[in-house]
C-alpha atoms as a PDB file:
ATOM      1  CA  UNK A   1     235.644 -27.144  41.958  1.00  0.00           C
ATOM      2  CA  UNK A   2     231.994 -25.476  43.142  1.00  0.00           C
ATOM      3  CA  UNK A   3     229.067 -26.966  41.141  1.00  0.00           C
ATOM      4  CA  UNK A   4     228.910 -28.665  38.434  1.00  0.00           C
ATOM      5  CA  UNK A   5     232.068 -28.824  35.872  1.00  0.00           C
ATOM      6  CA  UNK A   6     231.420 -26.673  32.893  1.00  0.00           C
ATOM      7  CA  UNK A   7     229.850 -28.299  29.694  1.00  0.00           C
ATOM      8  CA  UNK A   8     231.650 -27.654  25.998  1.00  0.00           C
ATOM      9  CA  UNK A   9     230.209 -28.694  22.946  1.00  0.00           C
ATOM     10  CA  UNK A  10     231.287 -27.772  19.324  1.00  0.00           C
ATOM     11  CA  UNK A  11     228.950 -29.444  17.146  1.00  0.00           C
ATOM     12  CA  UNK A  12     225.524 -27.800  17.086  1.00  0.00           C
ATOM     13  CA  UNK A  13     222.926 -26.907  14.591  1.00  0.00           C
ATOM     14  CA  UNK A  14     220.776 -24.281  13.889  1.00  0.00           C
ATOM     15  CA  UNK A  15     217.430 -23.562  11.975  1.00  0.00           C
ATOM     16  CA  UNK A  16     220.111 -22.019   9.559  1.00  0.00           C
ATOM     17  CA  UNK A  17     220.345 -25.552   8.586  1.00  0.00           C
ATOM     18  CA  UNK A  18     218.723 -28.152   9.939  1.00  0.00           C
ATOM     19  CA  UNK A  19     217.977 -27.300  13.454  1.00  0.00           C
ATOM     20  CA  UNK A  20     214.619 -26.023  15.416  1.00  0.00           C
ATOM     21  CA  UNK A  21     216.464 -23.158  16.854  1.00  0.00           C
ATOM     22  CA  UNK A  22     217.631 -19.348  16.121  1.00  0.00           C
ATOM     23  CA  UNK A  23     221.415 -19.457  17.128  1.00  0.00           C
ATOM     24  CA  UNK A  24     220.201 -17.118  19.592  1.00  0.00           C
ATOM     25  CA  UNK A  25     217.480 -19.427  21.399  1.00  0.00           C
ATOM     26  CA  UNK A  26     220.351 -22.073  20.904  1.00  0.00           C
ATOM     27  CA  UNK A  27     222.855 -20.596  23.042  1.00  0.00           C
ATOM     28  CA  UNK A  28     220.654 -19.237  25.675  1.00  0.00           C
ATOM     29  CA  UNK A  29     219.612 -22.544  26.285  1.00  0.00           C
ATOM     30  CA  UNK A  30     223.263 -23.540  26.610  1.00  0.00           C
ATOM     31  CA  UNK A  31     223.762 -21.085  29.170  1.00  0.00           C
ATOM     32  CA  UNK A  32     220.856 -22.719  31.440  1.00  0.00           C
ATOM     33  CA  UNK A  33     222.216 -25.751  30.824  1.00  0.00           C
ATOM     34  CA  UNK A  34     225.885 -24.619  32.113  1.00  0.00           C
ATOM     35  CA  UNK A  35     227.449 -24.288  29.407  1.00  0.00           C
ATOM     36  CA  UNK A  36     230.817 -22.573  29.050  1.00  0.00           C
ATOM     37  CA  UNK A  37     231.467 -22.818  25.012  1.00  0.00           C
ATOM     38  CA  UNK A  38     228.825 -23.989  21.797  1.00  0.00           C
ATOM     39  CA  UNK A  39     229.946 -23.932  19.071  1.00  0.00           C
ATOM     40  CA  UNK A  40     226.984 -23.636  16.357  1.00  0.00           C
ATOM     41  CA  UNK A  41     228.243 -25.644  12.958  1.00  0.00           C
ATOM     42  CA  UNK A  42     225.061 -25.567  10.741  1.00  0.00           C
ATOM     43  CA  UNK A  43     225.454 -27.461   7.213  1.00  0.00           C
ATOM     44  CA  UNK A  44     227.413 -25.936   4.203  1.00  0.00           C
ATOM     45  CA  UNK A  45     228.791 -26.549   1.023  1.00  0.00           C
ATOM     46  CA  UNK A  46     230.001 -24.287  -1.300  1.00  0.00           C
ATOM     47  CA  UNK A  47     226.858 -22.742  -2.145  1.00  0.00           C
ATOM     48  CA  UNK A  48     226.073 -21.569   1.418  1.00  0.00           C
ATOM     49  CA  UNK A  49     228.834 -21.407   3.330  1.00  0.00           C
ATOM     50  CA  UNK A  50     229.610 -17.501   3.246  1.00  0.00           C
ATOM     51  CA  UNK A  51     226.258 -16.744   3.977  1.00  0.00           C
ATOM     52  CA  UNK A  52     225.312 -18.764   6.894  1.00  0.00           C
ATOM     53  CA  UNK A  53     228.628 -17.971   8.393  1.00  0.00           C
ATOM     54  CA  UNK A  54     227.204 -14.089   8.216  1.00  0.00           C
ATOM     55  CA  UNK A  55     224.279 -14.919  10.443  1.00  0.00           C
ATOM     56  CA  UNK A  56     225.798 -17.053  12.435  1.00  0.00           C
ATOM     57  CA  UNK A  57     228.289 -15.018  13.467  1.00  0.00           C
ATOM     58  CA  UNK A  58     226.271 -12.007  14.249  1.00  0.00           C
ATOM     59  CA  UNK A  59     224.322 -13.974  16.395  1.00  0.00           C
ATOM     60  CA  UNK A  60     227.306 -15.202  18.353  1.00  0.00           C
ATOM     61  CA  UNK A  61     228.915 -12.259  19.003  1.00  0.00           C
ATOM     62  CA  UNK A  62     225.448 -10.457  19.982  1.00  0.00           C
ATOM     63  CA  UNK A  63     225.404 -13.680  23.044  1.00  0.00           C
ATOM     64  CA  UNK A  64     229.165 -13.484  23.797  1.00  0.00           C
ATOM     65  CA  UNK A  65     228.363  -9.404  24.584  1.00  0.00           C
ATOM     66  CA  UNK A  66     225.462 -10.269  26.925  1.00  0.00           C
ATOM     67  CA  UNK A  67     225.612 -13.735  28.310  1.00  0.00           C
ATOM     68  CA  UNK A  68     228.708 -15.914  29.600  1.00  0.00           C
ATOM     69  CA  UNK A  69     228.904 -17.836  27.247  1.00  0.00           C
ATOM     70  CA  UNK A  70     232.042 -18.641  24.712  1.00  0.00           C
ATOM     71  CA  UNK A  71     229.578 -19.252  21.426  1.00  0.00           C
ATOM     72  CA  UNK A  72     231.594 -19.857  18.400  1.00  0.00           C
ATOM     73  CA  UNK A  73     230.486 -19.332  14.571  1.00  0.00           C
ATOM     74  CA  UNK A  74     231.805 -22.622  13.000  1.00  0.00           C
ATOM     75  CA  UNK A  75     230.844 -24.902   9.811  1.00  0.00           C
ATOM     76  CA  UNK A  76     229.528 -28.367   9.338  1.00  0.00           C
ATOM     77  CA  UNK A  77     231.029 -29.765   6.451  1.00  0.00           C
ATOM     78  CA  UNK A  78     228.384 -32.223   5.093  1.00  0.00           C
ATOM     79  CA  UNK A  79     228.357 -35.027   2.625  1.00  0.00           C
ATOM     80  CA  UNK A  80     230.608 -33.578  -0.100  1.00  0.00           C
ATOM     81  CA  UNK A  81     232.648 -34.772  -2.109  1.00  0.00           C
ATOM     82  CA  UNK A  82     235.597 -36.348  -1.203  1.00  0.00           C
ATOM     83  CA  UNK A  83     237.907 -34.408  -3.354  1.00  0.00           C
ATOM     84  CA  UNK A  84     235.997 -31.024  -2.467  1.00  0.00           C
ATOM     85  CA  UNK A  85     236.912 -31.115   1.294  1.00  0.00           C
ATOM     86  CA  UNK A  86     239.756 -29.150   1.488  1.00  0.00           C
ATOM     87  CA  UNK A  87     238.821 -26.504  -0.494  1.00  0.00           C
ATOM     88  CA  UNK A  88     235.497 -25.933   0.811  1.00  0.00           C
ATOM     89  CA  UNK A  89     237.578 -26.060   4.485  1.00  0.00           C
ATOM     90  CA  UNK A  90     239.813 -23.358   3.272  1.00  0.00           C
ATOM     91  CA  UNK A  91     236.450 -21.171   1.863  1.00  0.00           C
ATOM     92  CA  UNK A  92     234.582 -21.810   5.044  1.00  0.00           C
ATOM     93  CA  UNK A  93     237.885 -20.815   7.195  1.00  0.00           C
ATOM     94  CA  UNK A  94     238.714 -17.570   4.700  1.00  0.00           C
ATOM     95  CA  UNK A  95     235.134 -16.904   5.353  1.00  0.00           C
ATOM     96  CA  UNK A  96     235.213 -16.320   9.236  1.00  0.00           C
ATOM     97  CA  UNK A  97     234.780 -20.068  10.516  1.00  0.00           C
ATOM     98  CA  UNK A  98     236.241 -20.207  13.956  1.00  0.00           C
ATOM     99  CA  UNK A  99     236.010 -24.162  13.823  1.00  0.00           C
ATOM    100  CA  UNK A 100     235.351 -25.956  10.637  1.00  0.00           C
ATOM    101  CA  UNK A 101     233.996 -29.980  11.640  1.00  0.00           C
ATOM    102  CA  UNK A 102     233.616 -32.809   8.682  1.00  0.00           C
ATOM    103  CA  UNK A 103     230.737 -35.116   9.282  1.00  0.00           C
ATOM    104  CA  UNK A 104     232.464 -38.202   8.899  1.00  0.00           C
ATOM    105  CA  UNK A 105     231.561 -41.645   7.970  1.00  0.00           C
ATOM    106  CA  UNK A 106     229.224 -42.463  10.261  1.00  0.00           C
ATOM    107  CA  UNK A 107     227.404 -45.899  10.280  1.00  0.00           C
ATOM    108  CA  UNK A 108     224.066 -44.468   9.314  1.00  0.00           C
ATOM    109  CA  UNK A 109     224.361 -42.199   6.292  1.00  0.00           C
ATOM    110  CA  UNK A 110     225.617 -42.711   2.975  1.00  0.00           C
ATOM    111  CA  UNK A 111     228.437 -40.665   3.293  1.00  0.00           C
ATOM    112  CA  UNK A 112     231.092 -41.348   0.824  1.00  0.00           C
ATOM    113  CA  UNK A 113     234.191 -43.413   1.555  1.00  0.00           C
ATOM    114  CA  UNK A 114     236.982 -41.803   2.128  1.00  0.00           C
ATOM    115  CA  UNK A 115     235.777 -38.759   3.600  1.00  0.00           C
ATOM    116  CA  UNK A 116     237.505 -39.412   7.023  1.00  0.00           C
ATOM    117  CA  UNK A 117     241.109 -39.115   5.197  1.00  0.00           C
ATOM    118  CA  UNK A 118     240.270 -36.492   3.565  1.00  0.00           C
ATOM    119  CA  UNK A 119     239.050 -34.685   6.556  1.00  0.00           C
ATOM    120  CA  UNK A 120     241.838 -35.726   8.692  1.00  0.00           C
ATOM    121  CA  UNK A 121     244.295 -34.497   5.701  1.00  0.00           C
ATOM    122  CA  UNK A 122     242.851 -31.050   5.901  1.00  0.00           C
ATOM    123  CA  UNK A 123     244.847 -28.027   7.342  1.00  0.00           C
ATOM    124  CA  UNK A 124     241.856 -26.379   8.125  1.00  0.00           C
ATOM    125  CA  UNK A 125     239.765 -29.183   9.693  1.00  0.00           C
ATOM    126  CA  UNK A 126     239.581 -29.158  13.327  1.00  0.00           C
ATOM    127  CA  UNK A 127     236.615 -31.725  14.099  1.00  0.00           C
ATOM    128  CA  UNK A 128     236.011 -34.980  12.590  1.00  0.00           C
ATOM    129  CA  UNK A 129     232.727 -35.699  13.635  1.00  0.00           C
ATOM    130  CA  UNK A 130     231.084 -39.111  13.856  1.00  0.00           C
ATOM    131  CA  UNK A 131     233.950 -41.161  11.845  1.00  0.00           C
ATOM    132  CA  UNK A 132     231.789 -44.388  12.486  1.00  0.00           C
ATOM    133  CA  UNK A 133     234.418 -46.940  12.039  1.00  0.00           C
ATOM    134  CA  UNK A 134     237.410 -45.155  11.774  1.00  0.00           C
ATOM    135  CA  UNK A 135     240.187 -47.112  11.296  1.00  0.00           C
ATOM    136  CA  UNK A 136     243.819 -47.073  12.901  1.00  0.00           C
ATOM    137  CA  UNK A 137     245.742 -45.243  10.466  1.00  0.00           C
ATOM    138  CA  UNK A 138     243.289 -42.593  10.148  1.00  0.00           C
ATOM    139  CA  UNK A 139     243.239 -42.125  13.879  1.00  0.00           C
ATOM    140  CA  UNK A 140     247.083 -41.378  14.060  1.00  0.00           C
ATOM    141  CA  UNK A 141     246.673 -39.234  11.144  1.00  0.00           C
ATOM    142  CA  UNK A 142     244.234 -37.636  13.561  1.00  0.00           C
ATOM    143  CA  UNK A 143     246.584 -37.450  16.444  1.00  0.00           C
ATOM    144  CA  UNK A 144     249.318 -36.282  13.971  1.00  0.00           C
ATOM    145  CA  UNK A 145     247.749 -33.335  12.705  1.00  0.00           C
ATOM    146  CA  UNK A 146     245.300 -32.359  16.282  1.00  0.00           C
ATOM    147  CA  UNK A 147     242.416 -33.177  14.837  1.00  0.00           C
ATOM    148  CA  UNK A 148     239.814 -34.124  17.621  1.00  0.00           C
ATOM    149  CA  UNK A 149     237.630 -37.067  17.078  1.00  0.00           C
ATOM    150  CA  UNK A 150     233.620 -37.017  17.940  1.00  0.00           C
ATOM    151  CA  UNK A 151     231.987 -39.147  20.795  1.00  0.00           C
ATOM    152  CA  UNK A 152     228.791 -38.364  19.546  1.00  0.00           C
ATOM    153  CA  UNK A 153     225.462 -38.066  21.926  1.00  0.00           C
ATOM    154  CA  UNK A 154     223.351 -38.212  19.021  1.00  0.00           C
ATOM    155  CA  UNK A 155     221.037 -41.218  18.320  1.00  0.00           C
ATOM    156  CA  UNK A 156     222.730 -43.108  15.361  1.00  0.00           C
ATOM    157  CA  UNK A 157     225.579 -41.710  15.061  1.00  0.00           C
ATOM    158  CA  UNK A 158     226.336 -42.611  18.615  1.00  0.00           C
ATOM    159  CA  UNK A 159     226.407 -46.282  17.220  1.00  0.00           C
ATOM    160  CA  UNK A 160     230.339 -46.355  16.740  1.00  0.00           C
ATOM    161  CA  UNK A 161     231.484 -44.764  19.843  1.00  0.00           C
ATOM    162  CA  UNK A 162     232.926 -47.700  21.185  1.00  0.00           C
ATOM    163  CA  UNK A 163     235.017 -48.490  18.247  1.00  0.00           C
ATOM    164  CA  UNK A 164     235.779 -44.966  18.001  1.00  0.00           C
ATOM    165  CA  UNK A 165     236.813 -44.847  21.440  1.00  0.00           C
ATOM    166  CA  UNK A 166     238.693 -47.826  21.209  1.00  0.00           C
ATOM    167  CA  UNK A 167     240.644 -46.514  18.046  1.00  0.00           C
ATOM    168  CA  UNK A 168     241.683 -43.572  19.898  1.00  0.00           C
ATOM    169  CA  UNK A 169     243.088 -44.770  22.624  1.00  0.00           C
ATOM    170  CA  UNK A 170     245.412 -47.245  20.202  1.00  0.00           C
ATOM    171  CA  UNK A 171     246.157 -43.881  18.378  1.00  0.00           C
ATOM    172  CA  UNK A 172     246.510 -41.457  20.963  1.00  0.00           C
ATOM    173  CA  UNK A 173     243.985 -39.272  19.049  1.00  0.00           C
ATOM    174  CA  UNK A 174     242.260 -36.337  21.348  1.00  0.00           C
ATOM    175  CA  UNK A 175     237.801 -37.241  22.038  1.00  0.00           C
ATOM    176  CA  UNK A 176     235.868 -34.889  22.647  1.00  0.00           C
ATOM    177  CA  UNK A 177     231.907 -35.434  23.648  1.00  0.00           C
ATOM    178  CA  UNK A 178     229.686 -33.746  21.173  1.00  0.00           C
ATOM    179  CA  UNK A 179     225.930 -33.235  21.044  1.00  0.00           C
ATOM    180  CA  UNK A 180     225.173 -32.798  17.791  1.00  0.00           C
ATOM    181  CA  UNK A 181     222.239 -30.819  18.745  1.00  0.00           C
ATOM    182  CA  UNK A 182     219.468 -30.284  16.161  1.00  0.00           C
ATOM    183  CA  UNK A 183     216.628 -29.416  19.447  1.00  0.00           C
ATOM    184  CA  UNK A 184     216.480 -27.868  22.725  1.00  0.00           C
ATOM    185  CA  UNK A 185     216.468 -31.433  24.378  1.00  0.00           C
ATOM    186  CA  UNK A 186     219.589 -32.561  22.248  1.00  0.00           C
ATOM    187  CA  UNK A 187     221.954 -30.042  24.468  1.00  0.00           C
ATOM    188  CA  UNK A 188     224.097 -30.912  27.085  1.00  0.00           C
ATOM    189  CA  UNK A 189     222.877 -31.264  30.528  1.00  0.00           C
ATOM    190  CA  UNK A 190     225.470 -31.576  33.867  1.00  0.00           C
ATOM    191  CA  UNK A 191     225.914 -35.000  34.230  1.00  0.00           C
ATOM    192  CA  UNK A 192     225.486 -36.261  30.661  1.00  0.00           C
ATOM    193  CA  UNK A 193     228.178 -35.861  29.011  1.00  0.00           C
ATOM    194  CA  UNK A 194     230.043 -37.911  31.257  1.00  0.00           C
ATOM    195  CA  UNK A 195     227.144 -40.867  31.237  1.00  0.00           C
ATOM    196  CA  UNK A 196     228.067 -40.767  27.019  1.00  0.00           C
ATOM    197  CA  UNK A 197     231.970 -41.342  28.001  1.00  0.00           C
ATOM    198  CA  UNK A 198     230.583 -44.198  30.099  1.00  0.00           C
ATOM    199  CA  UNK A 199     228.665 -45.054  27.769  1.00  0.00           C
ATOM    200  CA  UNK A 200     231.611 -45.467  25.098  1.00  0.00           C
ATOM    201  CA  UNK A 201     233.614 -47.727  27.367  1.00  0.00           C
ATOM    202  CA  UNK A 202     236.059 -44.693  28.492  1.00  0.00           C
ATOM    203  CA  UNK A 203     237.418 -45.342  31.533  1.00  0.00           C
ATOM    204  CA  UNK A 204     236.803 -42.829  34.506  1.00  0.00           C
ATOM    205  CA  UNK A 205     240.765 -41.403  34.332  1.00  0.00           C
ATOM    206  CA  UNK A 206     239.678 -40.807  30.592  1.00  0.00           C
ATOM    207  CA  UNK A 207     236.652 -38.534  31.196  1.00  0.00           C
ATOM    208  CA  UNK A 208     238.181 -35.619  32.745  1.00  0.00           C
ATOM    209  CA  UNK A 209     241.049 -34.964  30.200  1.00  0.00           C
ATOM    210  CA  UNK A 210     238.059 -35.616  27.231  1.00  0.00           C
ATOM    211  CA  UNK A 211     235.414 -33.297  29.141  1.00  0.00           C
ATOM    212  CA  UNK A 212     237.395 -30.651  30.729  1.00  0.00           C
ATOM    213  CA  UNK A 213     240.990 -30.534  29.083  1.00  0.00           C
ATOM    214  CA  UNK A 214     240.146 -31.403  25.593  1.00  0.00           C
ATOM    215  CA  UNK A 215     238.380 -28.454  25.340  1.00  0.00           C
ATOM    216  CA  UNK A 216     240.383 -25.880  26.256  1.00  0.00           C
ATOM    217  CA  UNK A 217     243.396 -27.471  23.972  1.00  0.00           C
ATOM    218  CA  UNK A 218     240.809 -26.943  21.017  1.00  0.00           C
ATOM    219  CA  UNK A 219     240.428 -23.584  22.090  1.00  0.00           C
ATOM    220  CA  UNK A 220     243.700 -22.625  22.511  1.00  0.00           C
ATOM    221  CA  UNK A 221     244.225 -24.272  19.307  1.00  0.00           C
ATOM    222  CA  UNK A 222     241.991 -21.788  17.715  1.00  0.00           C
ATOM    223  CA  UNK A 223     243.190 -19.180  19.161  1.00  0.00           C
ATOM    224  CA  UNK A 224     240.010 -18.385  21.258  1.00  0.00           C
ATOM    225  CA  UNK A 225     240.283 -16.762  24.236  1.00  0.00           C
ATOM    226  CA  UNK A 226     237.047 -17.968  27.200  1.00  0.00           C
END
C-alpha cells in the first residue's frame, strides 16, 4: 500500500451536542487528516434524536458530494435508562441513523449498570462504546450478535482499554479504535491509531484486522457502500 493506511473512526461529536465543531468543519478536518470514513454520533435521547439526525445528515451528505470522504449520520446513545435502550435504538434507526453507538459503562461516568447488556441485546446497536470493564459474558454476547467493542483514544475513557482488550480477545468480540472526538485535536492522525492499539496491549498481528478490516466489516454490515 502507497502512504499512509486509511484512518476510520465512528464515534465523533459535533457542536450539535457536545462538540466545538459544525459537522462540516468536523469532517473536513478528517479529510486532512486521511481519513476514509467519520462517522459523527452527537448525543440523543428521545427528545432530540429526530432532530439532530436532520442536521446531521444534511451535513454529511453535502461532504460525501464534494470531498472523499465516507461521513456517516449516526447517534450516540447517552446515559439513558437501562430499560429505554432499545427503543430509543429502534427511534434513532427508524429515524435515518446509519450507525447507532451506546456509551457504555465506562470507568469515569455514572452511567447506570447494566447498560452494556442492554446495549449488546439491542438489534439495532452497532457500537458499544467505552464498556469500561466489560465482563466475559457480555463480550460473547458482543461477538454473538456483531456488535463492535470501543478502544477508545479519549482521555478517561481510555482507562479500560486493556481490560477491554483483554476481554475481547477471550470472546472473540470485533475492536475497533475510536476517537471520540469532541475537538479538532481529538481526530485521528496517521500513526495514532495504531500507537492506541499499542497502547491497549494488542499485539502487532491484532492491529491490522482492528484498523483496516474491522472497518470495512462494519460497513458492509451497514450496508454502506465507500
Amino acid at each position: 500500500m502507497n502512504g499512509p493506511a486509511p484512518i476510520y473512526d465512528f464515534h465523533t461529536h459535533s457542536f450539535y451536542s457536545d462538540g466545538a465543531l459544525l459537522p462540516v468543519e468536523l469532517v473536513r478536518r478528517a479529510v486532512v487528516n486521511g481519513y476514509r470514513a467519520i462517522a459523527i454520533t452527537d448525543h440523543v435521547g428521545p427528545g432530540n434524536c429526530e432532530e439532530v439526525l436532520r442536521k446531521i445528515t444534511q451535513d454529511c451528505e453535502l461532504c460525501r458530494r464534494h470531498w472523499d470522504i465516507l461521513a456517516i449520520p449516526g447517534v450516540e446513545l447517552t446515559h439513558l435508562p437501562v430499560g429505554a435502550i432499545a427503543l430509543v435504538a429502534r427511534a434513532a434507526r427508524e429515524a435515518g441513523g446509519q450507525i447507532v453507538v451506546v456509551h457504555g459503562e465506562t470507568l469515569v461516568e455514572p452511567v447506570e449498570p447494566g447498560t452494556n447488556a442492554a446495549a449488546l441485546s439491542s438489534p439495532d446497536v452497532d457500537v458499544l462504546a467505552h464498556p469500561g470493564l466489560i465482563t466475559l459474558a457480555e463480550a460473547r454476547l458482543a461477538a454473538e450478535r456483531g456488535i463492535y467493542l470501543e478502544i477508545s483514544a479519549r482521555k478517561g475513557h481510555s482507562l479500560s482499554n486493556g481490560h477491554v482488550a483483554r476481554i475481547a480477545r477471550q470472546a472473540g468480540a470485533k475492536l475497533l479504535v475510536n476517537t471520540d472526538s469532541h475537538e479538532p485535536g481529538d481526530l485521528l492522525r496517521p500513526g495514532w491509531a495504531r500507537q492506541v492499539a499499542l497502547g491497549a496491549g494488542l499485539e502487532e498481528a491484532e492491529i491490522e484486522p482492528i484498523l483496516q478490516r474491522h472497518p470495512l466489516l462494519l460497513l458492509e454490515k451497514l450496508g454502506i457502500t465507500l
